[in-house]
PDB file of N, CA and C in Angstrom:
ATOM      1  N   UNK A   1       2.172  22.322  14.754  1.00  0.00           N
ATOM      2  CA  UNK A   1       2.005  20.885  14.763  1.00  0.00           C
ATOM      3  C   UNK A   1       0.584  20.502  15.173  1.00  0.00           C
ATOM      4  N   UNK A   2      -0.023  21.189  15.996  1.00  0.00           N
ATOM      5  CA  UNK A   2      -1.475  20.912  16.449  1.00  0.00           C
ATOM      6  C   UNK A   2      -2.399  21.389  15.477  1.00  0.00           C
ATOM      7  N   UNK A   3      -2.173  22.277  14.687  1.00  0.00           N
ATOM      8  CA  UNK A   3      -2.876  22.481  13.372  1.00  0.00           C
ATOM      9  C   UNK A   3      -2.938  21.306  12.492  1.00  0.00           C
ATOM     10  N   UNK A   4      -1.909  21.071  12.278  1.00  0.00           N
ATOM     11  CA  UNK A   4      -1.340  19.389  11.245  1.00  0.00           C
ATOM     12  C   UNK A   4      -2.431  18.223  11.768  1.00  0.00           C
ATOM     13  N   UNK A   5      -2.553  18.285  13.043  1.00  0.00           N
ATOM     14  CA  UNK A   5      -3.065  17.105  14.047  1.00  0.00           C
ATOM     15  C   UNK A   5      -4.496  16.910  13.510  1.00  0.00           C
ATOM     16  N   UNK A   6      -5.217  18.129  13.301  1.00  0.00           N
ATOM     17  CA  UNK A   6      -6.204  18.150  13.710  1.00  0.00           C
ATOM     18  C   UNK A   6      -6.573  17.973  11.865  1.00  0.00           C
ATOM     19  N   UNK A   7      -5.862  17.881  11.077  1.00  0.00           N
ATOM     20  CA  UNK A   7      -6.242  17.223   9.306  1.00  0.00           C
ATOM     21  C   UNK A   7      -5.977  15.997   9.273  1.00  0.00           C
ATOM     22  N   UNK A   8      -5.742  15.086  10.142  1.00  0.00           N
ATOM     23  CA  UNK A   8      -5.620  13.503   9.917  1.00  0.00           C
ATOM     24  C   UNK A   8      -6.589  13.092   9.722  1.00  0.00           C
ATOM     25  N   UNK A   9      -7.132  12.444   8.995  1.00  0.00           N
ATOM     26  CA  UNK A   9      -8.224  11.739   8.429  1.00  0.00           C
ATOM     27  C   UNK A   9      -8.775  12.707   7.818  1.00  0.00           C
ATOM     28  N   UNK A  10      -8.210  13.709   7.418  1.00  0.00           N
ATOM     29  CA  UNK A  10      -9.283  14.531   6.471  1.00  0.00           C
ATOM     30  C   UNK A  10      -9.252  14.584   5.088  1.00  0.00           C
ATOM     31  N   UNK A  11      -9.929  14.833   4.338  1.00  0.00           N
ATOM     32  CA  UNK A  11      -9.730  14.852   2.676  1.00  0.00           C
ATOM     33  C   UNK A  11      -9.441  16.249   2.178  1.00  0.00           C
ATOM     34  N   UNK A  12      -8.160  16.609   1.609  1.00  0.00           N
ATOM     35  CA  UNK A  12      -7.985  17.874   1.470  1.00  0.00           C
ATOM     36  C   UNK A  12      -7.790  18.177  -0.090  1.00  0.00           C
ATOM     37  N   UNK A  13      -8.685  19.328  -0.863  1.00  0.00           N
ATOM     38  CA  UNK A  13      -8.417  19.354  -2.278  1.00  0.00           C
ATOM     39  C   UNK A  13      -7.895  20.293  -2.656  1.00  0.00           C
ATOM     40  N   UNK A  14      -7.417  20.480  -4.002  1.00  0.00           N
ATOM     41  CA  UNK A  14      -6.154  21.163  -4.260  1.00  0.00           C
ATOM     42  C   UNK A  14      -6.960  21.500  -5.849  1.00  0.00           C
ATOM     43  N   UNK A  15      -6.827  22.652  -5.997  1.00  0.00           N
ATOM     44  CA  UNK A  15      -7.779  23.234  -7.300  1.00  0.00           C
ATOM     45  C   UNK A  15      -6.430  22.701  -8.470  1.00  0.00           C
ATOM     46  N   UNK A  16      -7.040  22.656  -9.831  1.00  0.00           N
ATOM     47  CA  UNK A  16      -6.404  21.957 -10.608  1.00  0.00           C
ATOM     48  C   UNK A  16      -4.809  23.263 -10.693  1.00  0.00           C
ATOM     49  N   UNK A  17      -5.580  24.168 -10.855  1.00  0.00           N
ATOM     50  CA  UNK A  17      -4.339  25.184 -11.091  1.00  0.00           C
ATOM     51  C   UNK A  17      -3.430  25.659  -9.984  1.00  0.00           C
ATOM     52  N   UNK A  18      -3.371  24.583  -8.940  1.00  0.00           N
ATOM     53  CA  UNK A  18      -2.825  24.660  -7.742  1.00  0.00           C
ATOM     54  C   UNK A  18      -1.541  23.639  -7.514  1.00  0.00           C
ATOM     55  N   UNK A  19      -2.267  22.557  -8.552  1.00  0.00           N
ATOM     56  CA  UNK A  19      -1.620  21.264  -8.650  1.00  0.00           C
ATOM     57  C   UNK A  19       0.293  21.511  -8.747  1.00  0.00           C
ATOM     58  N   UNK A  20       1.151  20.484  -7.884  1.00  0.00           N
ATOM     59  CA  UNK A  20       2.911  20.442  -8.468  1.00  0.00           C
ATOM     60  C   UNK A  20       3.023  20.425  -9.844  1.00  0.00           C
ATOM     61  N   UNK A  21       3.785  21.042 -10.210  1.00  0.00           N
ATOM     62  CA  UNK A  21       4.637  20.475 -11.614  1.00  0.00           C
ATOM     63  C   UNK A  21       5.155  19.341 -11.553  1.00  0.00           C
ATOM     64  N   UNK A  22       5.135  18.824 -12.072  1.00  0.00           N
ATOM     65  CA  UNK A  22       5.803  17.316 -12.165  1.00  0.00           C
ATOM     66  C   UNK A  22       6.911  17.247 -13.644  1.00  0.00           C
ATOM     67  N   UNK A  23       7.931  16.372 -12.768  1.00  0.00           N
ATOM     68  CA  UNK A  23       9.344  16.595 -13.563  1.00  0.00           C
ATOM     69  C   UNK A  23       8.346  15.778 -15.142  1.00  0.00           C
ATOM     70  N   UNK A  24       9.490  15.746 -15.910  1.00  0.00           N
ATOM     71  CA  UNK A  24       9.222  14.724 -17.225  1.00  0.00           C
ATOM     72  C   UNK A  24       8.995  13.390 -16.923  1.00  0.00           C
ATOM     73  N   UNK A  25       7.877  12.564 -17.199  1.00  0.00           N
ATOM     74  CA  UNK A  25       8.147  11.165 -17.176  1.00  0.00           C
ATOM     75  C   UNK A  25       6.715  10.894 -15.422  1.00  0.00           C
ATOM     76  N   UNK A  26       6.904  11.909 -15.024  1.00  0.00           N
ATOM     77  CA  UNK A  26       5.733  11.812 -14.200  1.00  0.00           C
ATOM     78  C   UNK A  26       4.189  12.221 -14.579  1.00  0.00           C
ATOM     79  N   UNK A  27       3.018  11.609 -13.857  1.00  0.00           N
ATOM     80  CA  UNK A  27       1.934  12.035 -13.635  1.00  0.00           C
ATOM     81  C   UNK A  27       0.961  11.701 -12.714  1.00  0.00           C
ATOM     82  N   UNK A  28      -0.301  12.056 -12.796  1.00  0.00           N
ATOM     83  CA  UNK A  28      -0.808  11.680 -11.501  1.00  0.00           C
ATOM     84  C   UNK A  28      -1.656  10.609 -12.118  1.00  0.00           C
ATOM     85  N   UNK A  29      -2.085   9.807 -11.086  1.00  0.00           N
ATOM     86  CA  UNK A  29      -2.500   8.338 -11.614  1.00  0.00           C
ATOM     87  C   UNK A  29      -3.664   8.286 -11.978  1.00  0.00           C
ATOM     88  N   UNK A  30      -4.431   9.569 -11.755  1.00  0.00           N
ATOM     89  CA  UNK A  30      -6.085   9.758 -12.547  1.00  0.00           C
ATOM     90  C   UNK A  30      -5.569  10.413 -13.628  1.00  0.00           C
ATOM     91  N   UNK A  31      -5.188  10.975 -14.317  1.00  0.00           N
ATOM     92  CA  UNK A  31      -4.880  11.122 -15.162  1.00  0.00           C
ATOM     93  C   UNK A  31      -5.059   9.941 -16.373  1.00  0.00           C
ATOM     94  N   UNK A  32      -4.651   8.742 -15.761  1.00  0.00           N
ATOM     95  CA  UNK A  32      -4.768   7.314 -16.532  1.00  0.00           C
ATOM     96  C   UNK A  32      -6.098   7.288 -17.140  1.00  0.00           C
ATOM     97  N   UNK A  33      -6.798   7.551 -16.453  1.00  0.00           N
ATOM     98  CA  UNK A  33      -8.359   7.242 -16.681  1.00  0.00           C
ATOM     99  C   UNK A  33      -9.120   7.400 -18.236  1.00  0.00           C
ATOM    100  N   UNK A  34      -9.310   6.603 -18.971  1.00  0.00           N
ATOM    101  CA  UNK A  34      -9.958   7.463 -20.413  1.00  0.00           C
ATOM    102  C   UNK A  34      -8.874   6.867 -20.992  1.00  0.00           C
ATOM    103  N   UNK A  35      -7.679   6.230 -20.829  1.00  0.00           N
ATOM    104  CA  UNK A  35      -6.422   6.112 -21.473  1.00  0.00           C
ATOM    105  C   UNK A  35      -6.562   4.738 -22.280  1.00  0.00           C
ATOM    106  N   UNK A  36      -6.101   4.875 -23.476  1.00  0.00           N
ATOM    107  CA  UNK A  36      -6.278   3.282 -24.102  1.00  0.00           C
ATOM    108  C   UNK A  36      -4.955   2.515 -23.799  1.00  0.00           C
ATOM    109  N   UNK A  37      -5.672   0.756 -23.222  1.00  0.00           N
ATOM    110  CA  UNK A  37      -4.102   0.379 -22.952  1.00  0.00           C
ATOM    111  C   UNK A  37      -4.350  -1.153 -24.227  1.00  0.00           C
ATOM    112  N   UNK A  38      -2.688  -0.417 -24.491  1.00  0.00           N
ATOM    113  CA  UNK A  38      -2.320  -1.665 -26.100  1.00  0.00           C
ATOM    114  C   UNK A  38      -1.227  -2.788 -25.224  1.00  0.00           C
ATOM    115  N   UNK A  39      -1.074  -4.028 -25.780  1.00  0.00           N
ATOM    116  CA  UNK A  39       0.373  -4.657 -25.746  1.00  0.00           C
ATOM    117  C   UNK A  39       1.285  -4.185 -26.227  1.00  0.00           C
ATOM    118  N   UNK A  40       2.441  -4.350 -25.428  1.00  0.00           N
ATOM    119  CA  UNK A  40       3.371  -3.339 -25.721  1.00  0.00           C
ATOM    120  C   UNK A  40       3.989  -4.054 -27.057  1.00  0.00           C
ATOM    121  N   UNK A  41       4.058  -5.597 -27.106  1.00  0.00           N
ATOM    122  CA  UNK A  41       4.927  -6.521 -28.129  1.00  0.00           C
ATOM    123  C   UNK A  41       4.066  -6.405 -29.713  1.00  0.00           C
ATOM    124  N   UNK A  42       2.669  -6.095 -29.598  1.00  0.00           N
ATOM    125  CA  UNK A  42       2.099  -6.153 -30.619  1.00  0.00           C
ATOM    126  C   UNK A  42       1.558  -4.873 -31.398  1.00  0.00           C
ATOM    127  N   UNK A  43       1.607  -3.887 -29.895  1.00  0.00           N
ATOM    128  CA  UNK A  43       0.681  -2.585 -29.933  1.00  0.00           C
ATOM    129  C   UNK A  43      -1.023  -2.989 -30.365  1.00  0.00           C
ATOM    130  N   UNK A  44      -1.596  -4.089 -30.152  1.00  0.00           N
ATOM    131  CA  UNK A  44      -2.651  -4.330 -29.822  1.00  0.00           C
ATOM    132  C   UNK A  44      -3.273  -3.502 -28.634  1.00  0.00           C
ATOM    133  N   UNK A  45      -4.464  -3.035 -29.671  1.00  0.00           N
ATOM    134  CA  UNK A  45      -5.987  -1.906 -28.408  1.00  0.00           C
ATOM    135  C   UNK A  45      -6.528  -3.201 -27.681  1.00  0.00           C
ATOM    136  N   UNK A  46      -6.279  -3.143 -26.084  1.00  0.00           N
ATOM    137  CA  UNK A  46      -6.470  -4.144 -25.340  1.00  0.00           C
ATOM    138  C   UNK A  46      -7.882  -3.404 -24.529  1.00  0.00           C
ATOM    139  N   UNK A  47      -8.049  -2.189 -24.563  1.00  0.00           N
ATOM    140  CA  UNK A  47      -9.123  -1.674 -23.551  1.00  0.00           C
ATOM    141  C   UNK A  47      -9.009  -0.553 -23.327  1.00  0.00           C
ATOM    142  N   UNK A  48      -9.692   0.066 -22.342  1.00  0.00           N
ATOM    143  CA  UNK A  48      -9.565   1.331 -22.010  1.00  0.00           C
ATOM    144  C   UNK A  48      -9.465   1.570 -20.313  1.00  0.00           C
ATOM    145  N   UNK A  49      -8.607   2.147 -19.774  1.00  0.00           N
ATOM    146  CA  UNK A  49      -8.747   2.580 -18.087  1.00  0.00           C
ATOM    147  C   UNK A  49     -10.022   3.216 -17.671  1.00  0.00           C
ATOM    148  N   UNK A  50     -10.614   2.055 -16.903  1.00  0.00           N
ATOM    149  CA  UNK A  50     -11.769   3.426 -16.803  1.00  0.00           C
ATOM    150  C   UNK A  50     -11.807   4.011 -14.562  1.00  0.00           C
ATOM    151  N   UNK A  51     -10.780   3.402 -14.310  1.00  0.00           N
ATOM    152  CA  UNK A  51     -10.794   3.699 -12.567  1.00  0.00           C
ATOM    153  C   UNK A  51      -9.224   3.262 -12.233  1.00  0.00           C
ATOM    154  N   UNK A  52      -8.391   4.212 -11.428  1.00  0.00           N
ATOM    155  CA  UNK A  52      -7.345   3.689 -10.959  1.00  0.00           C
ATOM    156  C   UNK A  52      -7.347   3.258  -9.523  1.00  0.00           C
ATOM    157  N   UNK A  53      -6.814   2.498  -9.039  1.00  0.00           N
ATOM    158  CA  UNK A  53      -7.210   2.152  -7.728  1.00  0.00           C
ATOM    159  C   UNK A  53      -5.746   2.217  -6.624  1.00  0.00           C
ATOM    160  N   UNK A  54      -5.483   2.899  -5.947  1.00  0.00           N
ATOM    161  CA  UNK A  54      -4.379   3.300  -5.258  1.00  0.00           C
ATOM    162  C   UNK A  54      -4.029   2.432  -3.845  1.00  0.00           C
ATOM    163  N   UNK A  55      -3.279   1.277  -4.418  1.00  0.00           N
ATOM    164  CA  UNK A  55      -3.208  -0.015  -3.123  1.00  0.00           C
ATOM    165  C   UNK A  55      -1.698   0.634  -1.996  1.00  0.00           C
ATOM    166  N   UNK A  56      -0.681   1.354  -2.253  1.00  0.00           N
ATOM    167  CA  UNK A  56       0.396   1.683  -1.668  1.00  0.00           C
ATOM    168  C   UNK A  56       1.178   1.381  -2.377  1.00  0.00           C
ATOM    169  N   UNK A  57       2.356   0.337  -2.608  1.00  0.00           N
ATOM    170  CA  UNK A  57       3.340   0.545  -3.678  1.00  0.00           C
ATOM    171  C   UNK A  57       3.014   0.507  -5.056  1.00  0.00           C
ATOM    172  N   UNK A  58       2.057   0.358  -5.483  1.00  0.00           N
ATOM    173  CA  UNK A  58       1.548   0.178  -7.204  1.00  0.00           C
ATOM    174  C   UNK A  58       0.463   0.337  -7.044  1.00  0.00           C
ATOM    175  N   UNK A  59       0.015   1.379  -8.174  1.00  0.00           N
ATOM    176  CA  UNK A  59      -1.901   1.055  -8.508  1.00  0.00           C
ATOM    177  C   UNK A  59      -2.277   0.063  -9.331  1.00  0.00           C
ATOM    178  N   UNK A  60      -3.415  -0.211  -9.249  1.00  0.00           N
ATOM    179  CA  UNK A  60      -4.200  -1.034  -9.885  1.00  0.00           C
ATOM    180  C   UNK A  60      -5.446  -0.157 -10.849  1.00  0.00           C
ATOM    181  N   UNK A  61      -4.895  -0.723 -11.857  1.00  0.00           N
ATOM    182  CA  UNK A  61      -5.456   0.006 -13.414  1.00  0.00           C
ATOM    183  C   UNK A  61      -7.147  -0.734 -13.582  1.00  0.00           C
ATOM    184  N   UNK A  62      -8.164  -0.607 -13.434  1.00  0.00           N
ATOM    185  CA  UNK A  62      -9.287  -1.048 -13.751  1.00  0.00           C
ATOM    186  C   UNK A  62      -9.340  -0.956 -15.369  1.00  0.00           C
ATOM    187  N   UNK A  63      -9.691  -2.029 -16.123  1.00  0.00           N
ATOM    188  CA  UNK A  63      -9.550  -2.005 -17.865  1.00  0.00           C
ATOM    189  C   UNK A  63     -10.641  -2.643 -17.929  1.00  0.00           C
ATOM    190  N   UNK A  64     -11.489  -1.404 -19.113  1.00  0.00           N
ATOM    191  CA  UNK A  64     -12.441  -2.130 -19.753  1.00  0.00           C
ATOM    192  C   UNK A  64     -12.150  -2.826 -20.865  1.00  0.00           C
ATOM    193  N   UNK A  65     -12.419  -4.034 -21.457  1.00  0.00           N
ATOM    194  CA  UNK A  65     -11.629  -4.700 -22.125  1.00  0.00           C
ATOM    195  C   UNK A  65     -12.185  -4.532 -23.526  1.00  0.00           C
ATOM    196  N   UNK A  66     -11.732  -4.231 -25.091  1.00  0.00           N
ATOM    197  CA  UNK A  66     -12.583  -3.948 -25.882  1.00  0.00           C
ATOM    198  C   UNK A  66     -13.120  -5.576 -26.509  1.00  0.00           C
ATOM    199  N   UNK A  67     -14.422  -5.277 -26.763  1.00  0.00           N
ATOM    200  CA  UNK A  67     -15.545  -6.046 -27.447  1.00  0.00           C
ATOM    201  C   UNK A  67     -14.994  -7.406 -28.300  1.00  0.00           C
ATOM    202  N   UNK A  68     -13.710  -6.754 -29.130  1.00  0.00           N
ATOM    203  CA  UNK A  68     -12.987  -7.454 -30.265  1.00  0.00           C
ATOM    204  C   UNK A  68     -11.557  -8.339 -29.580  1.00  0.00           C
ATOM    205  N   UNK A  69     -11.666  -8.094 -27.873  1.00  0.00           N
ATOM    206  CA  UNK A  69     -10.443  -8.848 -27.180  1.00  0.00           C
ATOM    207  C   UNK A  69     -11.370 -10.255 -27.463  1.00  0.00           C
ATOM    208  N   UNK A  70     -10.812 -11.275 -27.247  1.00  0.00           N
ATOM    209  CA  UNK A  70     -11.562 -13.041 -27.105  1.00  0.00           C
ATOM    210  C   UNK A  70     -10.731 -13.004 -25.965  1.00  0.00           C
ATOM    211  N   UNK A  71     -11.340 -12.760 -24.486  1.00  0.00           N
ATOM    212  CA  UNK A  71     -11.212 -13.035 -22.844  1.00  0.00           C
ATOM    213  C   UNK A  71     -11.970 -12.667 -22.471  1.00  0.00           C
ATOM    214  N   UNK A  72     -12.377 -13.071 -20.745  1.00  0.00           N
ATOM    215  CA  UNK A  72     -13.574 -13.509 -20.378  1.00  0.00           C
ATOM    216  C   UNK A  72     -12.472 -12.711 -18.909  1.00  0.00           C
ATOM    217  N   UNK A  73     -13.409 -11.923 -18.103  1.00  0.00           N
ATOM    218  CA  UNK A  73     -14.474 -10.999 -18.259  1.00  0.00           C
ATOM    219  C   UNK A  73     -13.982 -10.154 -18.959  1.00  0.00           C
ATOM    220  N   UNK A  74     -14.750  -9.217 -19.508  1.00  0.00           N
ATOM    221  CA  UNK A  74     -14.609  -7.593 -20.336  1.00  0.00           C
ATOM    222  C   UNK A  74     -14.357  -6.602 -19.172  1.00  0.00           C
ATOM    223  N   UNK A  75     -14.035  -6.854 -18.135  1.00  0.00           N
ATOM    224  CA  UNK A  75     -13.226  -5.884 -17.076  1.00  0.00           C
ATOM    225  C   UNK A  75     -12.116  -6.657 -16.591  1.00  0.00           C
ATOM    226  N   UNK A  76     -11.524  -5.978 -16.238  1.00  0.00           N
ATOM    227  CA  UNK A  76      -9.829  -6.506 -15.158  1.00  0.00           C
ATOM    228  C   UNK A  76      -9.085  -5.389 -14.887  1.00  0.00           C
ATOM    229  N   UNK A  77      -8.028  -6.281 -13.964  1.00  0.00           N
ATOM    230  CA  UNK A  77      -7.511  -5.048 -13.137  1.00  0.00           C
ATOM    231  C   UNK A  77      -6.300  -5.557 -13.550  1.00  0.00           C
ATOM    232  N   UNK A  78      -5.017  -4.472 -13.217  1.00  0.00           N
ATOM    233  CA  UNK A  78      -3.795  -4.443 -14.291  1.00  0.00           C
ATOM    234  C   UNK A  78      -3.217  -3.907 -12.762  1.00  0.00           C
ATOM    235  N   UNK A  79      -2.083  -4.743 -12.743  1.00  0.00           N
ATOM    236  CA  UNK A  79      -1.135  -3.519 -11.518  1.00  0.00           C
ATOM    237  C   UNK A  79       0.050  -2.937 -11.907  1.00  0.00           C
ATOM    238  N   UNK A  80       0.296  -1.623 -11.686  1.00  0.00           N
ATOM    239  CA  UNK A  80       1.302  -1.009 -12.567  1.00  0.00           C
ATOM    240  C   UNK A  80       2.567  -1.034 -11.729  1.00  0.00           C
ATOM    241  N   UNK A  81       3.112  -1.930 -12.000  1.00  0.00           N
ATOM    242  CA  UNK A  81       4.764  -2.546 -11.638  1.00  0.00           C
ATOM    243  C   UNK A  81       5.531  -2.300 -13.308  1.00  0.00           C
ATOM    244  N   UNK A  82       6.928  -1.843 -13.235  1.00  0.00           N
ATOM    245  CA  UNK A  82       7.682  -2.115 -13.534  1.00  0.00           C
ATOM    246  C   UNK A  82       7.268  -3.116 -15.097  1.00  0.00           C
ATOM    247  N   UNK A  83       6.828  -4.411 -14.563  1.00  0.00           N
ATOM    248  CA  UNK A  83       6.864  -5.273 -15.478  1.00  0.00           C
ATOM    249  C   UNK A  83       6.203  -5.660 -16.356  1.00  0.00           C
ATOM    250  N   UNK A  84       4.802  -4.915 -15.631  1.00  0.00           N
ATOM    251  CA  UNK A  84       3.369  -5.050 -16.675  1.00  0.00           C
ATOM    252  C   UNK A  84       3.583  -3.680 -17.447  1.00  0.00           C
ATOM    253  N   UNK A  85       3.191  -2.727 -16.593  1.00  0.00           N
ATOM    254  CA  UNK A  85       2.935  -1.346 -16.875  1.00  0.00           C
ATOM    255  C   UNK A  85       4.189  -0.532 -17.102  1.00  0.00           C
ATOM    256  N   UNK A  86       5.139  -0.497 -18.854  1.00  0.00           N
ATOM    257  CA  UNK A  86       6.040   0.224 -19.064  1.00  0.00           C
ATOM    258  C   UNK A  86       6.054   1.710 -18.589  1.00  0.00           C
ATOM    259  N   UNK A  87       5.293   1.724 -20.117  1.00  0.00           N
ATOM    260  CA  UNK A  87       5.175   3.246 -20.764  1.00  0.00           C
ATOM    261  C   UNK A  87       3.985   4.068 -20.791  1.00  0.00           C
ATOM    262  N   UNK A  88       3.958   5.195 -20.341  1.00  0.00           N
ATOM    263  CA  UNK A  88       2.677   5.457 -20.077  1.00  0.00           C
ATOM    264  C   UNK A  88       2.485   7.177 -21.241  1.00  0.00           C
ATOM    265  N   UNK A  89       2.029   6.969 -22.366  1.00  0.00           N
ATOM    266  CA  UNK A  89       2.373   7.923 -23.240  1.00  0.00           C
ATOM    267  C   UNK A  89       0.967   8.886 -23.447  1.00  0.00           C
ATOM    268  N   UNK A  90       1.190  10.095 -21.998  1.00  0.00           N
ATOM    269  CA  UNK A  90       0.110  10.943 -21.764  1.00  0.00           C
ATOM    270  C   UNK A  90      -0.555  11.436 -23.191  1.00  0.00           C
ATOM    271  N   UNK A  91       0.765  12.179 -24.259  1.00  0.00           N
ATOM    272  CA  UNK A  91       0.241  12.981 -25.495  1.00  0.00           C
ATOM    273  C   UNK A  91      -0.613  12.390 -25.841  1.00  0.00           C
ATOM    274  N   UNK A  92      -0.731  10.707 -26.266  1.00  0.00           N
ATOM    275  CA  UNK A  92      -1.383   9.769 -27.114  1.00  0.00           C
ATOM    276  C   UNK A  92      -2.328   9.198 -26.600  1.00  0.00           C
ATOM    277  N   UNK A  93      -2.672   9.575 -25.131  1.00  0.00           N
ATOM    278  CA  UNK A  93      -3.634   8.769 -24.439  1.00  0.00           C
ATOM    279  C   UNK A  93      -3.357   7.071 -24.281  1.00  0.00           C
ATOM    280  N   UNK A  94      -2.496   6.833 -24.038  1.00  0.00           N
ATOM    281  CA  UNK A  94      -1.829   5.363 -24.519  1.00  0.00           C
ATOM    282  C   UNK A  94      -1.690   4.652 -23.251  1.00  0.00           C
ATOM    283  N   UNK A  95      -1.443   3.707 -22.761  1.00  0.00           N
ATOM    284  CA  UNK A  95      -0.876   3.272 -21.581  1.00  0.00           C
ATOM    285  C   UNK A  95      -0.045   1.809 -21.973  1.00  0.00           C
TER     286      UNK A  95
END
C-alpha cells in the first residue's frame, strides 16, 4: 500500500502492446482523434476530431469543422453523452 502511495499524482505509461483488450463496442477515447464526425440523420461530413478532452462522466470531442459546414466558429466541442454521441464506428474512422 505504501508503494501505491507514493504514485499519486504521478503519470504512469503503458506501452501500446501492453494496453487491456477491450470487450466489443469499447475503445479508448484517443483513439477518436483523426475520426470524421457525420450527422447521424443525414450522414453529413460535419468535421474531423482533432483533441479529446476527458471532463469525468463524458468527454468532450474537440471538432474541426469542415470548410463546406455554413457555422461559425470552424472549431467546437461535442460532449459524448448518450444523446449526441451514438455510434462510434472505429473500422470507418467515423464518429
Amino acid at each position: 500500500m505504501l508503494r501505491a502511495k507514493q504514485l499519486v499524482g504521478s503519470t504512469l505509461l503503458v506501452r501500446e502492446e501492453d494496453k487491456p483488450e477491450l470487450d466489443e463496442g469499447e475503445f479508448y477515447s484517443r483513439d477518436l482523434v483523426g475520426m470524421r464526425v457525420v450527422l447521424k440523420e443525414t450522414n453529413e461530413f460535419m468535421g474531423t476530431v482533432v483533441n479529446v478532452y476527458s471532463s469525468g462522466a463524458s468527454d468532450l470531442l474537440h471538432v474541426k469543422l469542415d470548410s463546406s459546414v455554413n457555422t461559425l466558429p470552424k472549431t467546437g466541442k461535442l460532449r459524448t453523452t448518450e444523446s449526441v454521441c451514438v455510434i462510434v464506428y472505429l473500422g470507418c474512422s467515423r464518429v
